[in-house]
C-alpha atoms as a PDB file:
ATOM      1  CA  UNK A   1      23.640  15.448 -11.279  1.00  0.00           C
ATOM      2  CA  UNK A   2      21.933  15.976 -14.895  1.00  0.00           C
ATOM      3  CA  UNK A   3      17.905  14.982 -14.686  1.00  0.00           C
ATOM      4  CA  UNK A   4      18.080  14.209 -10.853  1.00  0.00           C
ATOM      5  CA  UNK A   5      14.367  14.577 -10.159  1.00  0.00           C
ATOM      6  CA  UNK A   6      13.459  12.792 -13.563  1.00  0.00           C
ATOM      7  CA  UNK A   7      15.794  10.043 -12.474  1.00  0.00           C
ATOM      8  CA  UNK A   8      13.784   9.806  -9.294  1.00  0.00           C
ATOM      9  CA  UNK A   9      10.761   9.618 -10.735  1.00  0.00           C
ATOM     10  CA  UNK A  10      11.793   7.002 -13.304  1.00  0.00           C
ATOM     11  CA  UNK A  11      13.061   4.758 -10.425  1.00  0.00           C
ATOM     12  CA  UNK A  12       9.446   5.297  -8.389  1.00  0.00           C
ATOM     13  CA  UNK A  13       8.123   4.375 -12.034  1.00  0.00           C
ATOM     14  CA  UNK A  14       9.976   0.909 -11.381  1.00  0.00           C
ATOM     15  CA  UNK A  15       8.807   0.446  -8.080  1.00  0.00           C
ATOM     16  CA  UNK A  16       4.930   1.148  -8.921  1.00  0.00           C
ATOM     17  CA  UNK A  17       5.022  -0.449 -12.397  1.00  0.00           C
ATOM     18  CA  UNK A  18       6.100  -3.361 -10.787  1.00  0.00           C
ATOM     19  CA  UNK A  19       3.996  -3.645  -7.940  1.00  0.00           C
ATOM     20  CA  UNK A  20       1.153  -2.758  -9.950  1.00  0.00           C
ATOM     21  CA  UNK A  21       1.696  -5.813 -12.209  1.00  0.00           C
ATOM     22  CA  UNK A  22       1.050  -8.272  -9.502  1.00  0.00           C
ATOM     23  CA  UNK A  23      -2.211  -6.471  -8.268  1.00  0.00           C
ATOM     24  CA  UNK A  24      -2.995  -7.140 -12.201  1.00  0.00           C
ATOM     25  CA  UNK A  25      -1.797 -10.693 -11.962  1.00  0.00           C
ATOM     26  CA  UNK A  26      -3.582 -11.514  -8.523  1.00  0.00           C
ATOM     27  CA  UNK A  27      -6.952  -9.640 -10.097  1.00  0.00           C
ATOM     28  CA  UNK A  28      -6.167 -12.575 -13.145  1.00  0.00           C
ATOM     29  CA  UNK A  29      -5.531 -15.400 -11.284  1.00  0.00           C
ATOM     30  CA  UNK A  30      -8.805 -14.450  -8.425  1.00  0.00           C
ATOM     31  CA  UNK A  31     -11.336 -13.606 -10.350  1.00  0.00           C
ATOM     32  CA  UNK A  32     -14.719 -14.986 -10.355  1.00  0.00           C
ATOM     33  CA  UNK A  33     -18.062 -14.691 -11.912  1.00  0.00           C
ATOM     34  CA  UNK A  34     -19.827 -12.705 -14.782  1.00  0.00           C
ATOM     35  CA  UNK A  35     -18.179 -11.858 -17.883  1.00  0.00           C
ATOM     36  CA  UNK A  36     -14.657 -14.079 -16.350  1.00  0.00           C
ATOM     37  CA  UNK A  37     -14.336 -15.306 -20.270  1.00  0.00           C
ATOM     38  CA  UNK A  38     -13.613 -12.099 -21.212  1.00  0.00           C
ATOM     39  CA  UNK A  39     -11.984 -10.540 -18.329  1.00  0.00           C
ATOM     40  CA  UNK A  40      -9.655 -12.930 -17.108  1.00  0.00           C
ATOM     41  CA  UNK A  41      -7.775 -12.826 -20.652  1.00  0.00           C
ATOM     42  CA  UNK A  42      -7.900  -8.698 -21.025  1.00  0.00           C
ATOM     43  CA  UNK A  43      -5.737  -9.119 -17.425  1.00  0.00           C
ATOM     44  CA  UNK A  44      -3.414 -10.349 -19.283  1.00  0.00           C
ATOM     45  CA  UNK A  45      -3.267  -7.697 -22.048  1.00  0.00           C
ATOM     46  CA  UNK A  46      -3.221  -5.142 -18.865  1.00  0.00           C
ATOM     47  CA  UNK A  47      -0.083  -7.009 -17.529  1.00  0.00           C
ATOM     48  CA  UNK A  48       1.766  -7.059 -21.245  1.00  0.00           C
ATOM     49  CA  UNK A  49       0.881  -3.435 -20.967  1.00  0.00           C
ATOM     50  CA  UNK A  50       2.392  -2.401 -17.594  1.00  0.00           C
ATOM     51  CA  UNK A  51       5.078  -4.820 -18.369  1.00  0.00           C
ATOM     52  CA  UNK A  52       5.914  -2.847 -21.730  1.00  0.00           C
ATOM     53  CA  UNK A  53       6.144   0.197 -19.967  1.00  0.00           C
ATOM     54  CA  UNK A  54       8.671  -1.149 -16.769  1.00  0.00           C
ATOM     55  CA  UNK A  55      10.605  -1.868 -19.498  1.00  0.00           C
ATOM     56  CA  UNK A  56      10.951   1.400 -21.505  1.00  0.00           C
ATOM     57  CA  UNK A  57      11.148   2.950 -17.880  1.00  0.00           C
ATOM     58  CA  UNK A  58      13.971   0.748 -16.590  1.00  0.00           C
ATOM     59  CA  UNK A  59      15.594   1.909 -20.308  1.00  0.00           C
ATOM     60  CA  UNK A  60      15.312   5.025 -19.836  1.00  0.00           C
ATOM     61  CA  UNK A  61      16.383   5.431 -16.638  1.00  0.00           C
ATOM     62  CA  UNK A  62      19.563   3.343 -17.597  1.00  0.00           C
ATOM     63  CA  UNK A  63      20.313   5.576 -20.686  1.00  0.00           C
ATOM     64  CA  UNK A  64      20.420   8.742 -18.346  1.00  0.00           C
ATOM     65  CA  UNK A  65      23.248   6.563 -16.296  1.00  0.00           C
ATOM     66  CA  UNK A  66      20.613   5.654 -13.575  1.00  0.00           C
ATOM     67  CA  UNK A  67      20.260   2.293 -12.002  1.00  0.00           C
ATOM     68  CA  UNK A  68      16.372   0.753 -11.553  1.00  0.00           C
ATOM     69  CA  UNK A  69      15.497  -1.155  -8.733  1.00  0.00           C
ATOM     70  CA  UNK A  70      16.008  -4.624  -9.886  1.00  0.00           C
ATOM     71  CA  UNK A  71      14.989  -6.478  -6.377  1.00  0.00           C
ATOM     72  CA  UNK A  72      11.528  -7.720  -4.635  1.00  0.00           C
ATOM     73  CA  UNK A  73      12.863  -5.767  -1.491  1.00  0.00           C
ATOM     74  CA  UNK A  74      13.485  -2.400  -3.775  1.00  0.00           C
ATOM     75  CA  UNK A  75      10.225  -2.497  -5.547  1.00  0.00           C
ATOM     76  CA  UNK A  76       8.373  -3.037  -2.278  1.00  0.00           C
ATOM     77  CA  UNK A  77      10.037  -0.398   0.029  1.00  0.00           C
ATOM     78  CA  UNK A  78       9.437   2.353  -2.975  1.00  0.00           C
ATOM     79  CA  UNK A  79       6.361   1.560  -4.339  1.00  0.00           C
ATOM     80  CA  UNK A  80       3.111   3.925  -3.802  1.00  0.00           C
ATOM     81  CA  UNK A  81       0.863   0.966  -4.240  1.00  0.00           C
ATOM     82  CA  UNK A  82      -0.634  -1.135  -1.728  1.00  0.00           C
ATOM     83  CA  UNK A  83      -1.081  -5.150  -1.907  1.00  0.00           C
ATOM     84  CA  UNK A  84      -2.972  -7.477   0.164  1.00  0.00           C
ATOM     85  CA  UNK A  85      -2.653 -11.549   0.214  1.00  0.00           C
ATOM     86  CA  UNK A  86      -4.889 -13.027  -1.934  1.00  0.00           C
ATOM     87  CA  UNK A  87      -8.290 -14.036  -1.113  1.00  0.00           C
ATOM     88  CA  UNK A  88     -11.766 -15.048  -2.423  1.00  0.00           C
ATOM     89  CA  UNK A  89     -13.666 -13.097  -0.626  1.00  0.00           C
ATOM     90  CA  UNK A  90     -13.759  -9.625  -2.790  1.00  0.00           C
ATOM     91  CA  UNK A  91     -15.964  -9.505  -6.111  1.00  0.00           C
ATOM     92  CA  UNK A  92     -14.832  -8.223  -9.138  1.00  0.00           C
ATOM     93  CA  UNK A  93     -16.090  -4.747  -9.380  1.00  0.00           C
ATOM     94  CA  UNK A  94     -13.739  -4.407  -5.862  1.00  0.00           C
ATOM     95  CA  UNK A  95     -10.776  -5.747  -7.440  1.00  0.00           C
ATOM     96  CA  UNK A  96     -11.928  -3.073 -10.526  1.00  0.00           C
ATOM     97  CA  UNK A  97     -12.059  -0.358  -8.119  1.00  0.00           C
ATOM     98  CA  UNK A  98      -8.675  -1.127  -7.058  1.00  0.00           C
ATOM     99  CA  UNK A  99      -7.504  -1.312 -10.575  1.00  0.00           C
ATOM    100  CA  UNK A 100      -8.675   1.888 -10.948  1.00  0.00           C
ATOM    101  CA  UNK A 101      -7.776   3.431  -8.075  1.00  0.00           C
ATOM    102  CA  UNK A 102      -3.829   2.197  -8.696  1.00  0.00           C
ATOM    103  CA  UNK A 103      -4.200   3.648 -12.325  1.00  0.00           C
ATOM    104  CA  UNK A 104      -5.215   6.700 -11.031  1.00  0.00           C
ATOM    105  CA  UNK A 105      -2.063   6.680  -8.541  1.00  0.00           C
ATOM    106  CA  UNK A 106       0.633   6.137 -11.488  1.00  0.00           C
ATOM    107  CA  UNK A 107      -1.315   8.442 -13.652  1.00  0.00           C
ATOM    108  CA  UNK A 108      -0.344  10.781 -11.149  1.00  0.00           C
ATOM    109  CA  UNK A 109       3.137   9.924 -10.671  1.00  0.00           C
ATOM    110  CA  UNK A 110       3.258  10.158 -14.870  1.00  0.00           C
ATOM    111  CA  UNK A 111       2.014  13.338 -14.343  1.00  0.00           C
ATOM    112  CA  UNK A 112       4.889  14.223 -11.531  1.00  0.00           C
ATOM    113  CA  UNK A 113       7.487  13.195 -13.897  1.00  0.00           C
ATOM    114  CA  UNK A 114       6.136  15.158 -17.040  1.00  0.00           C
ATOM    115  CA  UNK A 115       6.562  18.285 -14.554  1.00  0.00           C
ATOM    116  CA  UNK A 116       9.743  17.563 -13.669  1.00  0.00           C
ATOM    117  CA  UNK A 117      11.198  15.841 -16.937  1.00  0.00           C
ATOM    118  CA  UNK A 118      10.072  19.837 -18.270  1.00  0.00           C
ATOM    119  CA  UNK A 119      11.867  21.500 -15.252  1.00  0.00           C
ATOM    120  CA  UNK A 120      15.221  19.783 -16.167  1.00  0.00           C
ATOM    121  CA  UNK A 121      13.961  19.787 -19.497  1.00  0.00           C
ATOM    122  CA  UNK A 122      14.642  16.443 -20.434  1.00  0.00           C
ATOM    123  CA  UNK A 123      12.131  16.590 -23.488  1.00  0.00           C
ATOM    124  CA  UNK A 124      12.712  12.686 -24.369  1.00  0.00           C
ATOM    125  CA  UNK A 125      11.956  11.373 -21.405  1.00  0.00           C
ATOM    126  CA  UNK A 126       8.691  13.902 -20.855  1.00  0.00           C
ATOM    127  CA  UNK A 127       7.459  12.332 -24.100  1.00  0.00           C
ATOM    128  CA  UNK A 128       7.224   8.919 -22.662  1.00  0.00           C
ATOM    129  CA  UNK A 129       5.288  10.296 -19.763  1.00  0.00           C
ATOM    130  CA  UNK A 130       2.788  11.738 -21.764  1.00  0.00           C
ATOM    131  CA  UNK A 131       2.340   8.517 -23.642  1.00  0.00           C
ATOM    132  CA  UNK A 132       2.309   6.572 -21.030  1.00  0.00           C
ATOM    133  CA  UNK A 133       0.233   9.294 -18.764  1.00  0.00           C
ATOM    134  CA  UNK A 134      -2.735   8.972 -22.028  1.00  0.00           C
ATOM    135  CA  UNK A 135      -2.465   5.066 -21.964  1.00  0.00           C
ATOM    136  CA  UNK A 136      -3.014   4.678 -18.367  1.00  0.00           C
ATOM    137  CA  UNK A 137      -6.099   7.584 -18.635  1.00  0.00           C
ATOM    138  CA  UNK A 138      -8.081   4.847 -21.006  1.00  0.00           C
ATOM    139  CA  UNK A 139      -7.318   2.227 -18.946  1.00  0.00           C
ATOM    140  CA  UNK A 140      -9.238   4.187 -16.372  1.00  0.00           C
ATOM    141  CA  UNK A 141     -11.883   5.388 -18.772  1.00  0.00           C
ATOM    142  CA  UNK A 142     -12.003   1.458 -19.663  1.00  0.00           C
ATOM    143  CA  UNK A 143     -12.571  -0.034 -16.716  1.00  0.00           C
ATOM    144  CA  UNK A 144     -15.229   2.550 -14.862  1.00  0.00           C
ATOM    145  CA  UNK A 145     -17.271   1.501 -18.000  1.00  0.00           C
ATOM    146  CA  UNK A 146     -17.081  -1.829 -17.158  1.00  0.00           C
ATOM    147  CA  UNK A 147     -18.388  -0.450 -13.683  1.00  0.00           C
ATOM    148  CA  UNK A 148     -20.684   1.572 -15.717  1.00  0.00           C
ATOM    149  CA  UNK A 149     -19.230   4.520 -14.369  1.00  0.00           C
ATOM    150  CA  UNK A 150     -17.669   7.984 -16.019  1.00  0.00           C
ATOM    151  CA  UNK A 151     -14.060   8.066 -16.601  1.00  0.00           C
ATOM    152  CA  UNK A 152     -13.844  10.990 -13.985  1.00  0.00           C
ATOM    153  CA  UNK A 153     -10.556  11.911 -15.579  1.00  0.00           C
ATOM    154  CA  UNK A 154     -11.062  15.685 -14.869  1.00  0.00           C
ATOM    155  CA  UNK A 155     -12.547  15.938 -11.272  1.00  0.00           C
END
């Protein structure tokens, strides 16, 4: 099978983009205290984001005759990221640090698929990863500001 590994990856791409959406969406909808006026909208520019990407993903992988996980079940038995019910009870710079933490995870998975997309050299699809791999890198540099942290990119 042509791009077997890239395939893979795309389809783990699925999974996590999905997943990672909700963490987004549950960050949006429990989120509490300073600077809420501005934040709690921006979680909704980091969902349109991930979102955008699932989408060019889920493309891709369908162009190279693959087939994305298009079911709750799927997206939670392949998914790399974590989720927890909803509560009150955890401030905002922990819901950041799980933001960040989760970007970090996909940047890596990005950074799987750019190896492997070169491998089978799949050049096209590579190109998306790196995109995607430098959008997700200043959401991370983003948000560590807001904890008035250092990117810590390169570590």
């Amino acid at each position: 099978m042509k791009y077997a590994q890239t395939k893979a990856t795309l389809n783990q791409l699925v999974a996590d983009l999905s997943q990672l959406a909700m963490v987004i969406h549950q960050t949006h909808w429990y989120m509490r205290g300073t600077n809420f006026l501005k934040l709690h909208p921006l979680m909704d520019q980091y969902m349109d984001e991930i979102n955008d990407q699932l989408d060019v993903i889920s493309e891709r992988l369908i162009t190279l005759d693959g087939s994305p996980y298009s079911t709750l079940s799927e997206m939670a038995a392949h998914t790399g990221i974590s989720d927890e019910p909803g509560n009150w009870d955890r401030t905002l710079p922990e819901r950041f640090e799980t933001l960040i933490s989760d970007y970090r995870y996909l940047a890596d998975v990005y950074q799987h698929g750019i190896d492997v997309s070169d491998e089978e050299q799949d050049l096209s699809t590579q190109d998306l990863f790196i995109g995607f791999k430098r959008d997700l890198e200043k959401r991370i540099w983003m948000l560590q500001a807001e904890l008035d942290q250092a990117p810590q990119i390169d570590e």
